[in-house]
Protein backbone atom coordinates (compact mmCIF):
# COMPACT_ATOMS: atom_id res chain seq x y z
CA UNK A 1 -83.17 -42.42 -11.91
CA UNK A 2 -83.42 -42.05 -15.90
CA UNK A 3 -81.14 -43.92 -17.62
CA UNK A 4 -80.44 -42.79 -21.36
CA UNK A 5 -82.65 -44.72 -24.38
CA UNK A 6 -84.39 -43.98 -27.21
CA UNK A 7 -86.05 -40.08 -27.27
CA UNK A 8 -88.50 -38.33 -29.83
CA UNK A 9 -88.67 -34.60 -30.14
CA UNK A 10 -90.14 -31.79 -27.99
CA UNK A 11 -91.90 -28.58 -30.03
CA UNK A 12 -90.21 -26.59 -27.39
CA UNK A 13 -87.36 -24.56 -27.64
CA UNK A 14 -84.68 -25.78 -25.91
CA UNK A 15 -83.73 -22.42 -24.03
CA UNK A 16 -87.77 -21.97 -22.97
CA UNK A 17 -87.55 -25.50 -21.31
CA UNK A 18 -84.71 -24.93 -19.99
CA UNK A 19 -85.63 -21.08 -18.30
CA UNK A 20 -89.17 -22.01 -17.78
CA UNK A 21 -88.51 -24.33 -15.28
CA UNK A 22 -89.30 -23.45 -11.50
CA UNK A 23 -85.33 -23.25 -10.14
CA UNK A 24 -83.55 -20.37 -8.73
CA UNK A 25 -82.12 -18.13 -12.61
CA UNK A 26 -78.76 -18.77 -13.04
CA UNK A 27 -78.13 -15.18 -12.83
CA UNK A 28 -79.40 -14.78 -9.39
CA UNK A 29 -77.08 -17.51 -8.55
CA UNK A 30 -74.29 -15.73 -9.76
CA UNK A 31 -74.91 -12.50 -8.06
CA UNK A 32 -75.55 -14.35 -4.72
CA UNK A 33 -72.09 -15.65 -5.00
CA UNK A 34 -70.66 -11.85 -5.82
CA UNK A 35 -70.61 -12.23 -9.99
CA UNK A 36 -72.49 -9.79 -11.63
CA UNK A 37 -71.32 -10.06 -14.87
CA UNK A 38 -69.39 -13.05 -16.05
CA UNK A 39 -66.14 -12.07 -18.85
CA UNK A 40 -63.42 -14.02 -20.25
CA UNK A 41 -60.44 -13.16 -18.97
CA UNK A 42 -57.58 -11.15 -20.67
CA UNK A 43 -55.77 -14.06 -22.22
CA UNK A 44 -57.79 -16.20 -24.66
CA UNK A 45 -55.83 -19.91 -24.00
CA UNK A 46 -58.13 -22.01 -26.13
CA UNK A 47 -59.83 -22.09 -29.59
CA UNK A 48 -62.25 -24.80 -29.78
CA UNK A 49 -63.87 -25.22 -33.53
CA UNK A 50 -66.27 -27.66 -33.85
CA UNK A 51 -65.10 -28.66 -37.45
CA UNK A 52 -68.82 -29.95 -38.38
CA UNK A 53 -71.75 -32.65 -37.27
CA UNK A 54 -71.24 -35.57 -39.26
CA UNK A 55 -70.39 -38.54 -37.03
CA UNK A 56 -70.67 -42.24 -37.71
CA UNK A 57 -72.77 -42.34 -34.77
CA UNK A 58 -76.01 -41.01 -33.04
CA UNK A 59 -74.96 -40.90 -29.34
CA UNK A 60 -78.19 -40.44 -26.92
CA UNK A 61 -76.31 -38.07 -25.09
CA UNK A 62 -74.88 -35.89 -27.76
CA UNK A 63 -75.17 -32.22 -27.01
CA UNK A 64 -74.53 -31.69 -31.18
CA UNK A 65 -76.75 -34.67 -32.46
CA UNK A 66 -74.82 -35.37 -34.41
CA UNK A 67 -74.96 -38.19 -36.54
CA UNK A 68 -74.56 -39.86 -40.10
CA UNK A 69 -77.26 -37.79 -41.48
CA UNK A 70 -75.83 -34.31 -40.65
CA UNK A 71 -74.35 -32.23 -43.98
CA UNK A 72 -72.42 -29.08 -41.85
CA UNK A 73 -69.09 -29.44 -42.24
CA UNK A 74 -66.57 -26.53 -41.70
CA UNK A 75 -65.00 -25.09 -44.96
CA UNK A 76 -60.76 -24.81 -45.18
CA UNK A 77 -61.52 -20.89 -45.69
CA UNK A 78 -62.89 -20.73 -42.00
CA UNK A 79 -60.22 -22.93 -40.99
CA UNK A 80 -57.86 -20.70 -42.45
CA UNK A 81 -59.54 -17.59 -40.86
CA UNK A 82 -59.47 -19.69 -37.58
CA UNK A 83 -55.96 -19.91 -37.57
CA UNK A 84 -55.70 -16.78 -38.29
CA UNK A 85 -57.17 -15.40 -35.38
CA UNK A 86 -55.52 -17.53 -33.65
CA UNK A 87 -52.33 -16.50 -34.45
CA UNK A 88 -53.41 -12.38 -34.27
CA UNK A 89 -54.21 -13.15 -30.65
CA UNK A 90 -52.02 -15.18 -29.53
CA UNK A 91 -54.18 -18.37 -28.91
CA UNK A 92 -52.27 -21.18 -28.47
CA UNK A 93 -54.23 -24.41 -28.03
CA UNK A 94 -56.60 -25.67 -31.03
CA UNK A 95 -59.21 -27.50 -29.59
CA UNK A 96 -60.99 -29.53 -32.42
CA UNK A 97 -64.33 -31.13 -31.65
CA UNK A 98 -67.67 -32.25 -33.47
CA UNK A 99 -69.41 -34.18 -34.65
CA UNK A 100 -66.24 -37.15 -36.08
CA UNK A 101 -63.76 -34.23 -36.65
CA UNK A 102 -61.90 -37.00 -38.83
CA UNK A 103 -64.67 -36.85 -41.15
CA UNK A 104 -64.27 -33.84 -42.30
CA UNK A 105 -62.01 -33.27 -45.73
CA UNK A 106 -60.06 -30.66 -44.76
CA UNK A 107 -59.40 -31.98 -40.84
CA UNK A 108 -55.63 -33.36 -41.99
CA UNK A 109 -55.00 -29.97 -43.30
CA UNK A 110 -56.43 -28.58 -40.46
CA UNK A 111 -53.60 -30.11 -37.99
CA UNK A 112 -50.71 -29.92 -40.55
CA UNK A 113 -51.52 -25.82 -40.85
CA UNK A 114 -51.69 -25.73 -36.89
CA UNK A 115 -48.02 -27.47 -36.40
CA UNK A 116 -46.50 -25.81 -38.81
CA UNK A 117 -47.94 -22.90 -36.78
CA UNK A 118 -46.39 -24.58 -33.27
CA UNK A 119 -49.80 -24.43 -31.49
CA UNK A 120 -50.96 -26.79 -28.92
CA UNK A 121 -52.87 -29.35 -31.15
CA UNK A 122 -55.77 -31.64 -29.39
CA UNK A 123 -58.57 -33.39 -31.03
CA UNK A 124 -61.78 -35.45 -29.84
CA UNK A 125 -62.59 -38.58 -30.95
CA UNK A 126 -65.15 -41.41 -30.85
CA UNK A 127 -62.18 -43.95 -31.68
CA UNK A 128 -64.65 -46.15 -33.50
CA UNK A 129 -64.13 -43.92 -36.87
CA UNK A 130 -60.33 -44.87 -36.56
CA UNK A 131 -61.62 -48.41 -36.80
CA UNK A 132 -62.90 -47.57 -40.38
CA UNK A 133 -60.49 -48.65 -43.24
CA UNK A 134 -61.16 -45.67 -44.88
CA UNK A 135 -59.35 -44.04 -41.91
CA UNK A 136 -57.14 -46.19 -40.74
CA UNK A 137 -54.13 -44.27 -41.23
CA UNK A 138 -54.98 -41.37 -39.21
CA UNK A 139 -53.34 -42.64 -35.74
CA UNK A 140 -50.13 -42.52 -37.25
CA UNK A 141 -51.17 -39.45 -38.52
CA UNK A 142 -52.09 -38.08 -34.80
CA UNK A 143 -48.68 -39.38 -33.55
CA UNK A 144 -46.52 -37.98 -36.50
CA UNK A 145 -48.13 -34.23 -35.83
CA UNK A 146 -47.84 -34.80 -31.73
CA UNK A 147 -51.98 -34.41 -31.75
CA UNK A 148 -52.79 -35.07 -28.10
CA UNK A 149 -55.61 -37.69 -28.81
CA UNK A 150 -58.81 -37.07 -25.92
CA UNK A 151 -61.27 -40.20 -26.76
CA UNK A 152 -64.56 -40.32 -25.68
CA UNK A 153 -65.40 -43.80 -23.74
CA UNK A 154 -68.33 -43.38 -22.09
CA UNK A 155 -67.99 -46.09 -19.62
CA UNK A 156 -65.60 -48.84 -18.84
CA UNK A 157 -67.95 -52.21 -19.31
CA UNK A 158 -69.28 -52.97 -22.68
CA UNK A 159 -73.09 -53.00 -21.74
CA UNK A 160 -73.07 -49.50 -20.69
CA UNK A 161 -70.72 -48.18 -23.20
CA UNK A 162 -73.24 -49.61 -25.75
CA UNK A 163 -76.49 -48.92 -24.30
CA UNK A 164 -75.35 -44.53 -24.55
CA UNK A 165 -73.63 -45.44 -28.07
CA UNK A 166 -74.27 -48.34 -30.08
CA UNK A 167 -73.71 -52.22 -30.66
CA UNK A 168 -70.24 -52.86 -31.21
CA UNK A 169 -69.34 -49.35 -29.93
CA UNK A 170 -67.20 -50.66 -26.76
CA UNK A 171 -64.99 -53.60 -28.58
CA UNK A 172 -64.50 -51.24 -31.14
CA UNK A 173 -63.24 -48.47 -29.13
CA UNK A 174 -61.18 -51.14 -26.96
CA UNK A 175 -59.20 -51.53 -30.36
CA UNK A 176 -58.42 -48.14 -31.15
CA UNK A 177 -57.16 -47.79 -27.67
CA UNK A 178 -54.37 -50.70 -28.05
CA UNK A 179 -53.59 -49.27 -31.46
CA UNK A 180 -52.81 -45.79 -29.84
CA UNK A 181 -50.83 -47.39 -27.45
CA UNK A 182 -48.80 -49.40 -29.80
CA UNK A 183 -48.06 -46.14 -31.53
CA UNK A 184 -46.61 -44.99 -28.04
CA UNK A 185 -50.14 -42.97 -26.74
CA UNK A 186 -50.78 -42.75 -23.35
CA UNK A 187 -47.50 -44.69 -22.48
CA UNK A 188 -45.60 -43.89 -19.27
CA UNK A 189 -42.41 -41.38 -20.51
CA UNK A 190 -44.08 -41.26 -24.16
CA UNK A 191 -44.77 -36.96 -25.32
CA UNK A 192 -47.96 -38.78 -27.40
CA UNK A 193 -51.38 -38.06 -24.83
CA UNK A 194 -54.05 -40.34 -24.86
CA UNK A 195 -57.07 -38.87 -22.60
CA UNK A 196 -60.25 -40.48 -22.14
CA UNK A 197 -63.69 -38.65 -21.24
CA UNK A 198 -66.50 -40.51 -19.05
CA UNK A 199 -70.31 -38.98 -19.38
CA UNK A 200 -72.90 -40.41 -16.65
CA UNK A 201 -75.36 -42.85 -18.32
CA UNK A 202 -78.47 -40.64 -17.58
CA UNK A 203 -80.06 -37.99 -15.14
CA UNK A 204 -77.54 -37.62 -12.18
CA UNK A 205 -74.54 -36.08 -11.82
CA UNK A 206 -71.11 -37.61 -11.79
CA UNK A 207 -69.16 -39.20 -8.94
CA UNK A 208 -65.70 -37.59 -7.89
CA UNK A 209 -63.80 -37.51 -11.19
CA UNK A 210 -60.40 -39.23 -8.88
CA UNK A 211 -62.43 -42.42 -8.16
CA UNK A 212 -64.12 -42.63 -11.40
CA UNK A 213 -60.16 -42.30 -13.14
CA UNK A 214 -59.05 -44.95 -11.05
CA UNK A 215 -61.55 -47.44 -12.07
CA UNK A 216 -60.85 -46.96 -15.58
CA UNK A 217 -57.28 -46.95 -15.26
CA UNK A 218 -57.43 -50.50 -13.34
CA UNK A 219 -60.36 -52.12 -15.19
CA UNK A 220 -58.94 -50.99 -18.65
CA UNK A 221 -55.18 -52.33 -17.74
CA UNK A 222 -55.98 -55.32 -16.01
CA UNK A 223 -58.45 -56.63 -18.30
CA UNK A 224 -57.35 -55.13 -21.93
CA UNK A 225 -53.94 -53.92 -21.46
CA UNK A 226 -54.47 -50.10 -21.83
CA UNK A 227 -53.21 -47.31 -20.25
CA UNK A 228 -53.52 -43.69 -20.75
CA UNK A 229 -52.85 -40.55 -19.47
CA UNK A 230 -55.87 -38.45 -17.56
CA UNK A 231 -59.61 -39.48 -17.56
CA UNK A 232 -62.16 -35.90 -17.73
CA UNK A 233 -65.06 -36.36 -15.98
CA UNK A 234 -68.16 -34.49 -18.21
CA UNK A 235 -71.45 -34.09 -16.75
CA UNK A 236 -74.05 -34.16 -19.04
CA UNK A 237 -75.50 -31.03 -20.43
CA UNK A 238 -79.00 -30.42 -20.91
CA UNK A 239 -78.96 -29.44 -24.70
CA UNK A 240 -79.27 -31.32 -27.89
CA UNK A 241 -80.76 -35.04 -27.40
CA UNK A 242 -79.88 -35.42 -23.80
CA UNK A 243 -82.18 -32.27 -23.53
CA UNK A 244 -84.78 -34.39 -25.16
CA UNK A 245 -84.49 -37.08 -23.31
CA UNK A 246 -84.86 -35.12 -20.10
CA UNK A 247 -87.71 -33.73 -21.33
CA UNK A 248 -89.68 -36.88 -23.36
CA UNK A 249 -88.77 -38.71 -20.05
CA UNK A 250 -90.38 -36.44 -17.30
CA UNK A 251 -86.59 -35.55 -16.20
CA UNK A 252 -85.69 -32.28 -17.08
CA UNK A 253 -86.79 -30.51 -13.49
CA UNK A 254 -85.69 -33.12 -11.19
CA UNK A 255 -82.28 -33.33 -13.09
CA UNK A 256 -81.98 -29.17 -13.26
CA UNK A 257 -82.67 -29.33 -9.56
CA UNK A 258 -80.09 -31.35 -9.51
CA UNK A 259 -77.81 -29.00 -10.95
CA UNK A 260 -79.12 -26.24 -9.48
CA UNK A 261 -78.97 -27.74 -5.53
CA UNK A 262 -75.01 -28.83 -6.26
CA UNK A 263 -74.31 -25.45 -7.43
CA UNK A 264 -70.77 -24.67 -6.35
CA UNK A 265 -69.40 -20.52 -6.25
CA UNK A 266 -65.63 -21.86 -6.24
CA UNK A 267 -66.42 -23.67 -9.95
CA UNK A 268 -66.93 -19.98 -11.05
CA UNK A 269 -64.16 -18.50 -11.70
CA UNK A 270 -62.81 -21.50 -13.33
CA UNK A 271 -65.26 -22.46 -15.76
CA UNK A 272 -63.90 -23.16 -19.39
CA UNK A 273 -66.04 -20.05 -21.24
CA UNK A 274 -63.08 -17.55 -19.09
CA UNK A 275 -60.40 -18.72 -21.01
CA UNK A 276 -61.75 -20.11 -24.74
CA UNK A 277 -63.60 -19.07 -27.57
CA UNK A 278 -65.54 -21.58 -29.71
CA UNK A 279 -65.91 -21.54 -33.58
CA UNK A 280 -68.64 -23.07 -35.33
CA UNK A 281 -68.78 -25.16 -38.63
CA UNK A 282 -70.33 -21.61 -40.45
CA UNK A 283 -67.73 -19.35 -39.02
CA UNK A 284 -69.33 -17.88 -35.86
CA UNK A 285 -67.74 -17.52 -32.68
CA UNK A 286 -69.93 -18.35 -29.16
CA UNK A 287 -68.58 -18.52 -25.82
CA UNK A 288 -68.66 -22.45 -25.62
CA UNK A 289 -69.77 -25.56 -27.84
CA UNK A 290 -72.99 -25.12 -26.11
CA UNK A 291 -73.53 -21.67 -26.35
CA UNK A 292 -73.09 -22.51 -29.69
CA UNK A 293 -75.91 -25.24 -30.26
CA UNK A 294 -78.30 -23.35 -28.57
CA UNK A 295 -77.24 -20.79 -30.57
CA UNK A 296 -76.59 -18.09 -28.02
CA UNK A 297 -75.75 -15.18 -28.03
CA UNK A 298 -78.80 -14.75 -31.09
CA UNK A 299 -76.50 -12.58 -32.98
CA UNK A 300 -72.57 -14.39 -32.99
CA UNK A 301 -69.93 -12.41 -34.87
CA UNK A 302 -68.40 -14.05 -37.54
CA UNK A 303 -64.86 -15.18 -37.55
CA UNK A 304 -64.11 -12.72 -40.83
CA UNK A 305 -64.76 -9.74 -38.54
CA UNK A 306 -63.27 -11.15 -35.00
CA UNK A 307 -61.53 -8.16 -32.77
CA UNK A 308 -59.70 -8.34 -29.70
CA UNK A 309 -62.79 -7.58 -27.33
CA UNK A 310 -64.71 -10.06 -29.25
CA UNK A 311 -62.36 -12.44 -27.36
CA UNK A 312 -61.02 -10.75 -24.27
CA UNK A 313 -62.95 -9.24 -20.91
CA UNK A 314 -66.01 -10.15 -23.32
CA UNK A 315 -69.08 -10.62 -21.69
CA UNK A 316 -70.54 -14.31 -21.49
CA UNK A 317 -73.78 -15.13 -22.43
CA UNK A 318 -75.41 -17.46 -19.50
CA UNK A 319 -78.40 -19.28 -19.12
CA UNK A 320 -79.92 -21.85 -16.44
CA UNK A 321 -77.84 -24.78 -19.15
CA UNK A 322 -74.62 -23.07 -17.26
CA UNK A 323 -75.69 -24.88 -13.67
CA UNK A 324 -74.21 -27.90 -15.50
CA UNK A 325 -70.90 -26.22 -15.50
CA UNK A 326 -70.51 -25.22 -12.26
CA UNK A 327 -72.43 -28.11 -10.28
CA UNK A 328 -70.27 -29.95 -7.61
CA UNK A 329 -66.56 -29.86 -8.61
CA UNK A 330 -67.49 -28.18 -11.73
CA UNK A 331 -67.23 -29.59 -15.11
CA UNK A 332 -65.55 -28.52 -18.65
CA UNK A 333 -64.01 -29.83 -22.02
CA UNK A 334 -61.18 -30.98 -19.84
CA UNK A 335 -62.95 -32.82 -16.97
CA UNK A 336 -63.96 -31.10 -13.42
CA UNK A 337 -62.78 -27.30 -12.69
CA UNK A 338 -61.98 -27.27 -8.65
């Protein structure tokens, strides 16, 4: 069983690794299961933009790698054009990911545009940035605008947390969490959301995302005082550095095996790609954050020249990286799918 550490890089692409491997083409598995062609459905629900890939830190599992290093940042203009769409089409959840969304400039004028516009506002965060001085105020900025707040905690016991994220990551995050609360997040009749996302700490899949939820919720309360709302459940993708991990650790076909044997026709219908749209730092719009960072389809529109079928009944772009989506009880942005 690999367990995440330390990777260097691959000269392979990341979709040739991926395609090359010997497992049963995603496609196939679709049209065994009666999907020929997998499109969006006729209502867009979601706009995810990932707002940039600066983050304080370098997660081994990061599907962006992202880190402190990273200069893309999305512009207010795209933002604005975002919104936009948004609006047009009738989109009304804004989905805001990263990279440390919070690092970007323009992310406060981000959510004030997107209240003012009454859309469903949710953001992702690593909490530890909110333990930063320099951004310190932005809970009570979260609370003030109704963001729901989904924080990524990658496990429940500080060794593990810290082993996928950092020293210091876990007490850190621990903090945030009581702050939130304090400001009324993920408090029993509260309107303020406070979700937490788990990722598995190397190459398996997860356990049932019910059991996992209630561990959290009682090791979390009885030990630190916190509570919050829902716990996703996010398998781990092969892209970005878990990809090379998989690959610098003799992984990659045993874990897309893996995927591959759990493979679950129910997840289908269901998966997040049907009903979203993502948005890249630069503008472009891909059927899911990663679509996006393998840069798939080769040719995105850009958000300037976005139509209506460029969104709805569109065709999605799969690849064998899509087994991860639809393996066991499915997984998404928003935890399992059946």
């Amino acid at each position: 069983m690999g367990l995440l550490q330390a990777t260097t890089p691959n000269s392979d692409s990341p979709l040739e690794s991926i395609n090359s491997l010997k497992i049963k083409l995603f496609t196939e598995k679709l049209e065994e299961s009666g999907v020929h062609s997998l499109k969006s459905k006729e209502t867009i629900q979601t706009m995810q933009m990932n707002v940039g890939k600066i983050c304080n830190l370098s997660c081994k599992h990061c599907h962006v790698e992202a880190g402190p290093q990273r200069t893309e940042s999305m512009s207010q203009a795209i933002m604005a054009q975002g919104l936009q769409v948004m609006a047009d089409h009738g989109i009304k959840t804004l989905d805001i990911t990263g990279g440390a969304p919070e690092l970007n400039p323009n992310f406060p004028w981000l959510i004030q545009k997107a209240t003012k516009l009454n859309l469903q506002v949710m953001t992702r965060t690593n909490l530890t940035v909110l333990d930063d001085e320099k951004y310190g105020w932005i809970p009570e900025f979260y609370a003030e605008h109704q963001v729901e707040v989904v924080s990524s905690l990658p496990y429940y016991t500080e060794k593990d947390a810290d082993r996928m994220r950092g020293n210091g990551v876990f007490q850190s995050s621990i903090k945030m969490l009581k702050a939130l609360n304090t400001l009324g997040y993920g408090q029993e009749g509260s309107s303020l959301k406070l979700n937490l996302v788990y990722n598995p700490g190397g190459a398996f899949l997860p356990a049932a995302q019910q059991g996992i939820e209630a561990d959290y919720r009682r090791v979390l309360l009885n030990q630190y005082g916190i509570t919050f709302n829902n716990l996703f459940v996010i398998g781990n993708f092969p892209v970005g550095r878990f990809l090379t991990f998989l690959r610098n650790s003799g992984n990659l076909q045993r874990y897309m095996e893996q995927l591959a044997g759990a493979f679950n026709p129910s997840t289908v219908q269901n998966v997040m790609c049907r009903d979203m749209i993502s948005l890249s730092w630069d503008g472009y719009l891909f059927d899911c954050d990663f679509n996006q960072m393998l840069g798939l389809p080769d040719s995105p529109k850009h958000i300037s020249a976005c139509r209506k079928e460029d969104l709805c009944v569109r065709e999605i772009t799969v690849h064998n990286h899509c087994y991860a989506c639809t393996a066991g009880s499915g997984s998404s942005c928003g935890g399992t799918v059946v």
